[in-house]
C-alpha atoms as a PDB file:
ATOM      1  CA  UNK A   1     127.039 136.087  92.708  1.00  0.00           C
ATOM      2  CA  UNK A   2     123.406 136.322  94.224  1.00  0.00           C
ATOM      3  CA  UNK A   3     120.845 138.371  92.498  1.00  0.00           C
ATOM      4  CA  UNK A   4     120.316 140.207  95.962  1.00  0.00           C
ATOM      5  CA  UNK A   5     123.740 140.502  98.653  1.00  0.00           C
ATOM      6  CA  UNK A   6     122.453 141.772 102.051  1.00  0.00           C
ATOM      7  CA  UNK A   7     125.387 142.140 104.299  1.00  0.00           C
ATOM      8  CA  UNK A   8     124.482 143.151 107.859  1.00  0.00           C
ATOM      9  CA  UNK A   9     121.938 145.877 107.083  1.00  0.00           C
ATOM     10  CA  UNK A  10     120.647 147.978 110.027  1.00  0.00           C
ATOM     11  CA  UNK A  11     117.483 150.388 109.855  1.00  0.00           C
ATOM     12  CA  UNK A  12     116.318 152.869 112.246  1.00  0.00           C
ATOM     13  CA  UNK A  13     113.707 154.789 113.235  1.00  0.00           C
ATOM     14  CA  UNK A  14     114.726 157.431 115.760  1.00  0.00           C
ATOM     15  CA  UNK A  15     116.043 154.603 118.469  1.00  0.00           C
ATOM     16  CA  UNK A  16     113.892 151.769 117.524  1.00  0.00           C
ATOM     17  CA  UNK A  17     115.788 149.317 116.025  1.00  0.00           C
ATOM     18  CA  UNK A  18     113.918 148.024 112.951  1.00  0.00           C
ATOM     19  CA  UNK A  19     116.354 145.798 110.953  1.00  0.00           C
ATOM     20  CA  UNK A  20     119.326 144.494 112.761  1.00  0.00           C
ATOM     21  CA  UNK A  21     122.482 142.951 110.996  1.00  0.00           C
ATOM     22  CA  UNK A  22     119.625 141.193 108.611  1.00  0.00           C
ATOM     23  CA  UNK A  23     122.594 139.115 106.442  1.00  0.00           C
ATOM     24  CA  UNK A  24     120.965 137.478 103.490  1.00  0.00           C
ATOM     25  CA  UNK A  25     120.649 136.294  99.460  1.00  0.00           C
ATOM     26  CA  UNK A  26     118.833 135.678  96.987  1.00  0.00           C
ATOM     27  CA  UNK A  27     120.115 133.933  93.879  1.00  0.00           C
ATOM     28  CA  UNK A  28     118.361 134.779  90.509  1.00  0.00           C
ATOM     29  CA  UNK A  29     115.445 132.660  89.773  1.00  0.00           C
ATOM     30  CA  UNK A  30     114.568 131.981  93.481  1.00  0.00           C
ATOM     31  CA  UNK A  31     111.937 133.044  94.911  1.00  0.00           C
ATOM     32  CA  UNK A  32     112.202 133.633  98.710  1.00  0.00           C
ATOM     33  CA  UNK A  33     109.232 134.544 101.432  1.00  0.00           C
ATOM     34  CA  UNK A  34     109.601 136.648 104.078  1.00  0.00           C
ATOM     35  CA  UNK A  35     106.931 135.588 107.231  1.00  0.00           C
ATOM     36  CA  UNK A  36     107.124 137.258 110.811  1.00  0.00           C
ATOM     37  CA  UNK A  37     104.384 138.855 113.172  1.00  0.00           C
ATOM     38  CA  UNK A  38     103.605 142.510 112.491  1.00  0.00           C
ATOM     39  CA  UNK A  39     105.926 144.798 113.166  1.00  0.00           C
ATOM     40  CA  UNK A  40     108.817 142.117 112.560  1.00  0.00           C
ATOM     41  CA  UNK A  41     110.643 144.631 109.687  1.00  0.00           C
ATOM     42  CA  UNK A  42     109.612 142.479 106.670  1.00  0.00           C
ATOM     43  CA  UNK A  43     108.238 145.367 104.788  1.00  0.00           C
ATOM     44  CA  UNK A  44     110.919 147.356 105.650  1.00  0.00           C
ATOM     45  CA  UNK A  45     113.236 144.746 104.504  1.00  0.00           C
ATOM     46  CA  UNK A  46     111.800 144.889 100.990  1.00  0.00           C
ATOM     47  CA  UNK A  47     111.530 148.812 100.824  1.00  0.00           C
ATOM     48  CA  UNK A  48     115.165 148.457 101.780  1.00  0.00           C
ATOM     49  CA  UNK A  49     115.948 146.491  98.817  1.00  0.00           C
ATOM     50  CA  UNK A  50     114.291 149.297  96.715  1.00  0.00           C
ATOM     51  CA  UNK A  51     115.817 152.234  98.267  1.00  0.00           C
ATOM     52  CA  UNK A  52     112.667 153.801  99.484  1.00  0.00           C
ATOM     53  CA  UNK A  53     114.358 153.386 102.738  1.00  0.00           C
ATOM     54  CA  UNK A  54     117.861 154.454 103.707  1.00  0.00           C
ATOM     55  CA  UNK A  55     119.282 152.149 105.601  1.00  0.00           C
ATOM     56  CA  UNK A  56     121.898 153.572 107.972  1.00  0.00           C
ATOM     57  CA  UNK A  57     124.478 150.592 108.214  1.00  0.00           C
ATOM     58  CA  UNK A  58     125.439 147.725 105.987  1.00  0.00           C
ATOM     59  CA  UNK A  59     125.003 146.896 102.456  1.00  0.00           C
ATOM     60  CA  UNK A  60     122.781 145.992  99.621  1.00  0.00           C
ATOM     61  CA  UNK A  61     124.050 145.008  95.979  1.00  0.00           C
ATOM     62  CA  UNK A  62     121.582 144.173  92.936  1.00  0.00           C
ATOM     63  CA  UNK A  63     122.952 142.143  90.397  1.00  0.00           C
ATOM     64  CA  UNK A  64     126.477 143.512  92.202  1.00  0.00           C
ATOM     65  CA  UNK A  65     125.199 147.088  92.358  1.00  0.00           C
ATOM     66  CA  UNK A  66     125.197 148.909  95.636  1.00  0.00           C
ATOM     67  CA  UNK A  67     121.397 149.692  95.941  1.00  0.00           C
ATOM     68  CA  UNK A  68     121.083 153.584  96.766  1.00  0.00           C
ATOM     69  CA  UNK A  69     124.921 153.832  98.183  1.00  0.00           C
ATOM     70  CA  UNK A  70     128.503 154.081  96.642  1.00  0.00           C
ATOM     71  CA  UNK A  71     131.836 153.680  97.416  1.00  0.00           C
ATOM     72  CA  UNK A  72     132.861 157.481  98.720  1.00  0.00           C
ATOM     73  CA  UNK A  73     137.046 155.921  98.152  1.00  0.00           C
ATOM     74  CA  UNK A  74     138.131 155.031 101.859  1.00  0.00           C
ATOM     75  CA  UNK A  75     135.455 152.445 102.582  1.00  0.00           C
ATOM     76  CA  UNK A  76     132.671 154.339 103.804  1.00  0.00           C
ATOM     77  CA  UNK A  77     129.374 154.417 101.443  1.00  0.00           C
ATOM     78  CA  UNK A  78     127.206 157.473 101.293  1.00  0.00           C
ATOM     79  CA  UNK A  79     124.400 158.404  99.196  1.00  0.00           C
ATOM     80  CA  UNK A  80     124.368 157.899  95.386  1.00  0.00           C
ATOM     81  CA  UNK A  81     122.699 160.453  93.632  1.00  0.00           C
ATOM     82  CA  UNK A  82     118.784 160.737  93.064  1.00  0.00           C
ATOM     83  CA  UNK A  83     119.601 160.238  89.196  1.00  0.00           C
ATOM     84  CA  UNK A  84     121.406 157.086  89.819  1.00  0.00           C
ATOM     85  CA  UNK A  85     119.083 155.774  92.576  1.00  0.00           C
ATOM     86  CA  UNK A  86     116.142 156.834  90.166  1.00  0.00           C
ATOM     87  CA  UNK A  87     117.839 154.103  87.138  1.00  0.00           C
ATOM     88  CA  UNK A  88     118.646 151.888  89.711  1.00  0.00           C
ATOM     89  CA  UNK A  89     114.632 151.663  90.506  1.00  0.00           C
ATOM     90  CA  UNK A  90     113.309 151.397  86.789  1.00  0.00           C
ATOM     91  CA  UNK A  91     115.315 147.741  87.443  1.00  0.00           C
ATOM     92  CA  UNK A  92     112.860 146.706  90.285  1.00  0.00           C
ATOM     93  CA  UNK A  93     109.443 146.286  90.741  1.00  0.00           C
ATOM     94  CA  UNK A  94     107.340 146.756  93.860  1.00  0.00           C
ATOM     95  CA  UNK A  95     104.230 146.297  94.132  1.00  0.00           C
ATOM     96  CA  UNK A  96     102.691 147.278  97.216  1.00  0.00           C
ATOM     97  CA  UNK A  97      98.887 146.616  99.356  1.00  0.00           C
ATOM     98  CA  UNK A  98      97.501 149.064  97.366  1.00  0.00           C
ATOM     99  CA  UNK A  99      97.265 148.956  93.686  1.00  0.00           C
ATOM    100  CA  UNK A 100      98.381 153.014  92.941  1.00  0.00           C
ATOM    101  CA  UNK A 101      97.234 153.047  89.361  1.00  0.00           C
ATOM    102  CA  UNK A 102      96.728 155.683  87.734  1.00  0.00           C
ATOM    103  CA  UNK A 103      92.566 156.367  87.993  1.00  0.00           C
ATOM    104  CA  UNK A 104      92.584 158.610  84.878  1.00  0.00           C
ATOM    105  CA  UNK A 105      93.647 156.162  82.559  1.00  0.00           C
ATOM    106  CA  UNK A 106      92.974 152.953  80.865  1.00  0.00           C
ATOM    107  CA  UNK A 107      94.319 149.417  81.992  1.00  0.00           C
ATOM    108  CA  UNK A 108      96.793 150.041  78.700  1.00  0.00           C
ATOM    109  CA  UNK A 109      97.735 152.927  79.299  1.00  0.00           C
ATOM    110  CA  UNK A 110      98.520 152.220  83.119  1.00  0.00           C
ATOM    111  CA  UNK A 111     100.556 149.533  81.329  1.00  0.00           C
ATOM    112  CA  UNK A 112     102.598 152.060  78.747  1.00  0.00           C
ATOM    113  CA  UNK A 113     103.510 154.888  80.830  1.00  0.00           C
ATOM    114  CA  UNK A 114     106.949 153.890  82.792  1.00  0.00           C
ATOM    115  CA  UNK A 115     108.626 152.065  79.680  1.00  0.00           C
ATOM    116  CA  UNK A 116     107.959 155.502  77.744  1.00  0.00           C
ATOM    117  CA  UNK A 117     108.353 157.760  80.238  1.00  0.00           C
ATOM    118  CA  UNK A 118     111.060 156.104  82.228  1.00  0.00           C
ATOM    119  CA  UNK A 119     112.857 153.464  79.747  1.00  0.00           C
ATOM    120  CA  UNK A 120     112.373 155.645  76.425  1.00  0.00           C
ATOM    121  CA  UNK A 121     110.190 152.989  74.895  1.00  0.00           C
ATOM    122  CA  UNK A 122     108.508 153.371  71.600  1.00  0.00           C
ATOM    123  CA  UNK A 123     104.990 153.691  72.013  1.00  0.00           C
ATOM    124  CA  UNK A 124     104.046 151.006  70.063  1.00  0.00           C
ATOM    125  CA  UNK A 125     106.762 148.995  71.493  1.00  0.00           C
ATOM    126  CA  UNK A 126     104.982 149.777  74.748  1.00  0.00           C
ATOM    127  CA  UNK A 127     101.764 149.131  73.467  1.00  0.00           C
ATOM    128  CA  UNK A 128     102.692 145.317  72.105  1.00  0.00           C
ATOM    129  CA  UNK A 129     104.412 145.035  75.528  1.00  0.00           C
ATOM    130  CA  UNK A 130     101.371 145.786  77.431  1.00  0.00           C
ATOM    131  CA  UNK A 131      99.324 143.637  75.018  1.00  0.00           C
ATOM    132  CA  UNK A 132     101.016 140.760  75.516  1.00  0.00           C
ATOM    133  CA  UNK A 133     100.974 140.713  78.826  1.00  0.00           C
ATOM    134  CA  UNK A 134      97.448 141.489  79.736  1.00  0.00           C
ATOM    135  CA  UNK A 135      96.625 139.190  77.103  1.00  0.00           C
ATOM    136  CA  UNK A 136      98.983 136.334  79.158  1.00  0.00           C
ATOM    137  CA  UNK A 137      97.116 137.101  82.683  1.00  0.00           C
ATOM    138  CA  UNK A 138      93.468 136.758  81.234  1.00  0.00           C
ATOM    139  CA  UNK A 139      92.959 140.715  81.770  1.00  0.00           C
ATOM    140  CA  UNK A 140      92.911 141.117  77.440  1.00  0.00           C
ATOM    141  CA  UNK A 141      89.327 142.218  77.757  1.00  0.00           C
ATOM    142  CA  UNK A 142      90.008 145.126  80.485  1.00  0.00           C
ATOM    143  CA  UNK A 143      92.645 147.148  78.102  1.00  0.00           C
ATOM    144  CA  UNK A 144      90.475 149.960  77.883  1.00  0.00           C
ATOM    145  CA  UNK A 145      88.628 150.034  81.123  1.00  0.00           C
ATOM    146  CA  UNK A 146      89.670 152.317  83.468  1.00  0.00           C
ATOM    147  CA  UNK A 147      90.132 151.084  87.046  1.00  0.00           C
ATOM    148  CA  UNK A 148      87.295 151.757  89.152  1.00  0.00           C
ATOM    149  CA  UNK A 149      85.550 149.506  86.913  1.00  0.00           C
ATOM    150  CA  UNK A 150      88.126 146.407  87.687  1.00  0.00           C
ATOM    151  CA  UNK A 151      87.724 143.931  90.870  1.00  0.00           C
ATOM    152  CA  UNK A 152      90.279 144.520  93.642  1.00  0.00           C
ATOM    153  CA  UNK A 153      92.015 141.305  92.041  1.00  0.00           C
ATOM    154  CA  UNK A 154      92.017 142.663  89.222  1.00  0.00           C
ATOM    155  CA  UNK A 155      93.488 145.966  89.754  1.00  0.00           C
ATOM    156  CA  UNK A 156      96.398 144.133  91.696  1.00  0.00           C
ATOM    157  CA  UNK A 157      97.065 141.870  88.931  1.00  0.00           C
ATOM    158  CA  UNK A 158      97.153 144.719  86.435  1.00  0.00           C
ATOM    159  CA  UNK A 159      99.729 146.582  89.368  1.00  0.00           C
ATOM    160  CA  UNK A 160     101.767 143.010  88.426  1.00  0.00           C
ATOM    161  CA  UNK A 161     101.497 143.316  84.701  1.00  0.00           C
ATOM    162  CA  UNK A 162     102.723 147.290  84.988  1.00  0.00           C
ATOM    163  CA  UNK A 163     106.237 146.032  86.799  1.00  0.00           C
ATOM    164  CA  UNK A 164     106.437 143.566  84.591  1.00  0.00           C
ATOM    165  CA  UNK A 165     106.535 145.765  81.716  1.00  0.00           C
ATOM    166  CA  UNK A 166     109.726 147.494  82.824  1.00  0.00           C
ATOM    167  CA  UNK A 167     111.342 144.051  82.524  1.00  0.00           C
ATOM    168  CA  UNK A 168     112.427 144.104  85.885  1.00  0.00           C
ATOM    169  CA  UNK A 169     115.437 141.756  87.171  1.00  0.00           C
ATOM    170  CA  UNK A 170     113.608 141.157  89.654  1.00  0.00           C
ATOM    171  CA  UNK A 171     110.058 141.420  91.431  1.00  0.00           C
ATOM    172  CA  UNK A 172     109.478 142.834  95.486  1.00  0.00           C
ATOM    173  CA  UNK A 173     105.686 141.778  96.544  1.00  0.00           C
ATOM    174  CA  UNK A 174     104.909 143.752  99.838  1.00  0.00           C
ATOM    175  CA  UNK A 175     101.339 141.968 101.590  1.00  0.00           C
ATOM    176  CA  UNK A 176      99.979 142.090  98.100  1.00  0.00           C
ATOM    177  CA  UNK A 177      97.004 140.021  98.887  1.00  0.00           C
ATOM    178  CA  UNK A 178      96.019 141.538 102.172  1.00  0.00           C
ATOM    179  CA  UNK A 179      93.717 144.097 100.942  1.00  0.00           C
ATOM    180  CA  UNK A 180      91.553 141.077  98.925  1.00  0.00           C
ATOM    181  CA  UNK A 181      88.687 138.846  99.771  1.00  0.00           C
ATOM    182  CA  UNK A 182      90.243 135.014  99.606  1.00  0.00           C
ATOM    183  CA  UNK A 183      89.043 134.249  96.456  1.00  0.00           C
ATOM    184  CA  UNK A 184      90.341 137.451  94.876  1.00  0.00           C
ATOM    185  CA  UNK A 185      93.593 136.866  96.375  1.00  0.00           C
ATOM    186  CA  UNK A 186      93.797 133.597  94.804  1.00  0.00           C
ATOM    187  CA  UNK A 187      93.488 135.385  91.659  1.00  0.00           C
ATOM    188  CA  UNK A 188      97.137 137.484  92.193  1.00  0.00           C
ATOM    189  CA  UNK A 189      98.775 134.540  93.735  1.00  0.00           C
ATOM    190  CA  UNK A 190      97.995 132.017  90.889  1.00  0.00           C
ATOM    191  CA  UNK A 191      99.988 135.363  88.991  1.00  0.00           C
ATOM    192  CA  UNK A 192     102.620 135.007  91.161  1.00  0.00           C
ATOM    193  CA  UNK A 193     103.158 131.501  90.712  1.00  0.00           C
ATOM    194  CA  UNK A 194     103.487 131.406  86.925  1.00  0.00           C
ATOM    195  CA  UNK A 195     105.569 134.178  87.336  1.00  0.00           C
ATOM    196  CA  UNK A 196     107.849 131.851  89.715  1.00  0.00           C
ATOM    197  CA  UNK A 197     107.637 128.741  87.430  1.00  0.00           C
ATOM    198  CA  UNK A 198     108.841 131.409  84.555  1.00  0.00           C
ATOM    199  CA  UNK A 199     111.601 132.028  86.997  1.00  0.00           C
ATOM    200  CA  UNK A 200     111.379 135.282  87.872  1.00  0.00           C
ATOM    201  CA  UNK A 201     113.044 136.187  90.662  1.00  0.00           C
ATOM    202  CA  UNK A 202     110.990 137.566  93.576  1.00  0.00           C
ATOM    203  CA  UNK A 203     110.963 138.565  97.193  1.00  0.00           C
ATOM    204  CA  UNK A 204     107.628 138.250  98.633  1.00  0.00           C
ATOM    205  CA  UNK A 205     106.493 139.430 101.746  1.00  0.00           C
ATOM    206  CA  UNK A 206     103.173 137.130 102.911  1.00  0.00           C
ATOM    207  CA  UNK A 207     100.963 136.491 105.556  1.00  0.00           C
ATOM    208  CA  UNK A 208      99.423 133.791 103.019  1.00  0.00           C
ATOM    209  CA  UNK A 209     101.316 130.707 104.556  1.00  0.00           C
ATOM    210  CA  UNK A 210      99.892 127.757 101.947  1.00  0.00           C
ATOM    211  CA  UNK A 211     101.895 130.293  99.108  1.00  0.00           C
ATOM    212  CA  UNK A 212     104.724 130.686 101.240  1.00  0.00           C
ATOM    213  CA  UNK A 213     105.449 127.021 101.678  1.00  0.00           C
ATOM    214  CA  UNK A 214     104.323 125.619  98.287  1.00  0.00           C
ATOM    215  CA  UNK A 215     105.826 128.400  95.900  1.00  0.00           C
ATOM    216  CA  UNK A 216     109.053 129.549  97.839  1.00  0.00           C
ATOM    217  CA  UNK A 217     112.371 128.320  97.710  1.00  0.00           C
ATOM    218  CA  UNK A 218     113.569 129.937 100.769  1.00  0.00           C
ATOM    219  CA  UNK A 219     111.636 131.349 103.688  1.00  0.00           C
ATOM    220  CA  UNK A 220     113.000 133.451 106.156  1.00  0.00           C
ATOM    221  CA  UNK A 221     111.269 134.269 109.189  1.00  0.00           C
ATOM    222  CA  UNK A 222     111.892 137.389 110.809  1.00  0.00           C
ATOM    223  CA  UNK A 223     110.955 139.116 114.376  1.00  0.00           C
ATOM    224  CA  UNK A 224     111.714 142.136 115.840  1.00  0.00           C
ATOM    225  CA  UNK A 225     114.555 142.983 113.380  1.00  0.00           C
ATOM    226  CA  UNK A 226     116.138 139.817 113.289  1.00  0.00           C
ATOM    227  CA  UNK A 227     116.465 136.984 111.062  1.00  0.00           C
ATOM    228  CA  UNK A 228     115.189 134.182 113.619  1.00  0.00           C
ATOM    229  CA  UNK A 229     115.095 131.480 111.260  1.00  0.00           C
ATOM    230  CA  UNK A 230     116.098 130.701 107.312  1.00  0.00           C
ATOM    231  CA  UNK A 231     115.775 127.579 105.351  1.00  0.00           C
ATOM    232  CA  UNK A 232     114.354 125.308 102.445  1.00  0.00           C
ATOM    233  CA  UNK A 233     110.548 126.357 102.646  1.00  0.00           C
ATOM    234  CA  UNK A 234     109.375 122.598 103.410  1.00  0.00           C
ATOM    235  CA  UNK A 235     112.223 122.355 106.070  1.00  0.00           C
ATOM    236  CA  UNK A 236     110.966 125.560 107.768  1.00  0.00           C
ATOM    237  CA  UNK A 237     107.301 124.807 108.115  1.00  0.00           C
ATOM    238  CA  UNK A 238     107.674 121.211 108.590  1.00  0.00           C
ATOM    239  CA  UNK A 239     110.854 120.873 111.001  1.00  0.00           C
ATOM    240  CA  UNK A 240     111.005 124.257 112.781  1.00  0.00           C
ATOM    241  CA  UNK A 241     114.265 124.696 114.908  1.00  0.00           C
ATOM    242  CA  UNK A 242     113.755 127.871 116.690  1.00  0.00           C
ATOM    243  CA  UNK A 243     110.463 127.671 119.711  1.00  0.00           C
ATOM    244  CA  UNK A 244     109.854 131.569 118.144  1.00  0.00           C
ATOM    245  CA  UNK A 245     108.759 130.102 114.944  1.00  0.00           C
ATOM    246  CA  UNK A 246     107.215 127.022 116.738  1.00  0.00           C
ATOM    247  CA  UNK A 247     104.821 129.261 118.373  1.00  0.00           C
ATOM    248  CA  UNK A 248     104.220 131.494 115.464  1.00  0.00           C
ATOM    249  CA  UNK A 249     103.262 128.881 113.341  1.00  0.00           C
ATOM    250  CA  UNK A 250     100.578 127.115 115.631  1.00  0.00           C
ATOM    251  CA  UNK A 251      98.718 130.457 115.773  1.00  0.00           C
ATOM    252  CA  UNK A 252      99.132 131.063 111.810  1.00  0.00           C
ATOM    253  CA  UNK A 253      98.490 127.214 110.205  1.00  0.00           C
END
């Protein structure tokens, strides 16, 4: 069984169609890229996979749980409710463009508040949790600055660190570097790939092509709804198929 099933998941808004019969998976430990122009769906894709979008047709299992859905008895899925989608959540992490920390608190305690609040975590649990891991990605010496003091980088690498406090299964990475300067982005992708060599399993969404095709085990490239293309990431760049992602690579490499 795949980490992540996707069975022919539609999404849409009013009558734009933004996802259409997307079939997919993702086995644990793999970490797969999604690439595509804007406006392609791959963000939608991954807020899909959390449940902050309904999709209206299809299915999506995590770890062999219907994500947001069940089974209503005669083979139709509707809803779950919020208290199940909410537990379902605290087993994913997201990070998004921007870092949403908390700007009223430290670094540590940014770190601390969703296993307490949300897991029932001791606090010093919590607090040797959140130790550990700052201390891991080189941000040991920002535990008790708050984050309007931190570098862009930084602030998206401590965004990492709070996920990964919550021991997620696994990891959803929506244009995290986009917002950075290059070398600042370098910073949260050299995050993300010791967090792939740890094998963590991850969905990334990424304009960053170099990470796509060195760190990924799968791409997937995806336009106007549709899975266009899908392979080994060193197939895909190297021996497109499909003249789509021929032409959308020679703009982007």
């Amino acid at each position: 069984m795949a980490m992540v099933e996707i069975r022919g998941l539609n999404k849409f808004y009013g009558d734009h169609h933004v996802l259409q019969d997307v079939t997919l998976d993702v086995e644990e430990g793999e970490v797969v890229s999604v690439i595509g122009p804007s406006g392609s769906g791959k963000s939608t894709l991954l807020r899909c996979i959390n449940f902050l979008e309904e999709y209206e047709e299809g299915s999506i299992r995590v770890d062999g749980q219907l994500v947001g859905k069940r089974d209503a008895g005669n083979g139709k899925l509707v809803r779950d409710s919020e208290a199940a989608i909410n537990r379902f959540r605290a087993q994913i992490g997201i990070i998004f463009q921007s870092f949403n920390l908390f700007p009223h608190m430290t670094v540590l305690a940014n770190i601390m508040e969703a296993p307490i609040r949300v897991k029932g975590m001791r606090a010093d649990e919590a607090r040797t949790t959140a130790e550990r891991l700052l201390t891991r990605f080189g941000l040991a010496d920002k535990m008790a600055a708050y984050p309007e003091k931190l570098s862009g980088g930084q602030q998206q690498r401590v965004a990492i660190v709070r996920a990964l406090a919550m021991e997620p299964k696994i990891v959803l990475f929506d244009e995290v570097t986009s917002a950075l300067d290059p070398e600042l982005a370098w910073e949260v992708l050299a995050v993300m790939r010791q967090l792939a060599e740890d094998g963590m399993t991850m969905f990334v969404v990424t304009h960053v092509m170099r990470f796509a095709k060195e760190v990924s085990d799968k791409v997937i490239f995806l336009d106007q709804g549709r899975i266009v293309e899908a392979g080994a990431a060193g197939d895909l760049f190297d021996s497109p198929k499909s003249p789509r992602l021929v032409d959308f690579l020679s703009k982007v490499l």
